[in-house]
Protein backbone atom coordinates (compact mmCIF):
# COMPACT_ATOMS: atom_id res chain seq x y z
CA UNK A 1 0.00 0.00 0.00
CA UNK A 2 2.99 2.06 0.67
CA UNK A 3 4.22 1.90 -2.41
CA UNK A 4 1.31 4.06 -4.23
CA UNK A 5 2.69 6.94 -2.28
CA UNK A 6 6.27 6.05 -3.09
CA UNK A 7 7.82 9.29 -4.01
CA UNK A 8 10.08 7.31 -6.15
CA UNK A 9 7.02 5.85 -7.66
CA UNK A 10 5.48 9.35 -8.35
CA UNK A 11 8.53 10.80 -10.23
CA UNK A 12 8.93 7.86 -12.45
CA UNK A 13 5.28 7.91 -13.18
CA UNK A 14 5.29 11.63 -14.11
CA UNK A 15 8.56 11.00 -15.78
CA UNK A 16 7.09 8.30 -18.24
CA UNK A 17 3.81 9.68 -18.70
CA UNK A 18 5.71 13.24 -19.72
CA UNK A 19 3.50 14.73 -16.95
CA UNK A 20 6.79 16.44 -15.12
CA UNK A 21 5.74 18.96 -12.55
CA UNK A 22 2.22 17.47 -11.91
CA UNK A 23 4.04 15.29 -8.92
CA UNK A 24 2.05 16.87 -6.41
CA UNK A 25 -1.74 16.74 -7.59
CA UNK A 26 -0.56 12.92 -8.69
CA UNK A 27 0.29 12.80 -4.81
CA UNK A 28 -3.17 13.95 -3.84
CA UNK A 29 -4.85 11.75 -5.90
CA UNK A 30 -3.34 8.52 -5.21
CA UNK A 31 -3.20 9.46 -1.14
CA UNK A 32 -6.92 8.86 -1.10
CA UNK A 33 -6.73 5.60 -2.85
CA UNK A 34 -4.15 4.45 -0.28
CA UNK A 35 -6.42 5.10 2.49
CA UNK A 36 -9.50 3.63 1.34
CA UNK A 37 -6.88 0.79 0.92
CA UNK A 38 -5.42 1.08 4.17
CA UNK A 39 -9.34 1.16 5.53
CA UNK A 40 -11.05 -1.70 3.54
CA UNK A 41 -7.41 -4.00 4.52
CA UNK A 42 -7.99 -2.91 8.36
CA UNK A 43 -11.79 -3.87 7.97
CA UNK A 44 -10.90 -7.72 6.92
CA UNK A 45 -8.81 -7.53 9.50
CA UNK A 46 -10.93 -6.63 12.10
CA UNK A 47 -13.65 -8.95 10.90
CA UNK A 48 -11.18 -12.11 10.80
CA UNK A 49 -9.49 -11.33 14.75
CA UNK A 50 -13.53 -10.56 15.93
CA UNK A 51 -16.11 -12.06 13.88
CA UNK A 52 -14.29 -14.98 12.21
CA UNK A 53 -11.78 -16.01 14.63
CA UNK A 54 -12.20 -20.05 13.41
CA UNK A 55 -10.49 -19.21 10.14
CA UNK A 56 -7.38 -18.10 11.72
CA UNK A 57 -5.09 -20.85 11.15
CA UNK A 58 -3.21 -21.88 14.56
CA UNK A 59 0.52 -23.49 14.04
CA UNK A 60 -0.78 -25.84 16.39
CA UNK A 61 -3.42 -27.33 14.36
CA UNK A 62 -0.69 -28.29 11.76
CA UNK A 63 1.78 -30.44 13.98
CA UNK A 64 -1.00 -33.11 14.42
């Protein structure tokens, strides 16, 4: 998810898309994208550790 907001990532991208001193609305942009990600990721999460804690696979179960 980090790697949308890469500012590595954003120069190449305005550097191959000839789009050279847009860096910073391209920064805006893609910031909201990266947290809806970060959002929708933390809600599976939370619904796996509270709601669905029998799908968790346990290192235990596995020695058997």
């Amino acid at each position: 998810m980090g790697k949308m907001i890469d500012a590595q990532s954003i120069c190449i991208a305005t550097a191959a898309t000839n789009q050279v001193g847009n860096e910073g609305s391209i920064f805006r942009f893609v910031f909201w994208h990266s947290v809806a990600l970060a959002a929708i990721v933390g809600v599976i999460v939370m619904v796996y550790a509270y709601v669905l804690p029998q799908f968790i696979p346990s290192g235990l179960n596995f020695i058997r």
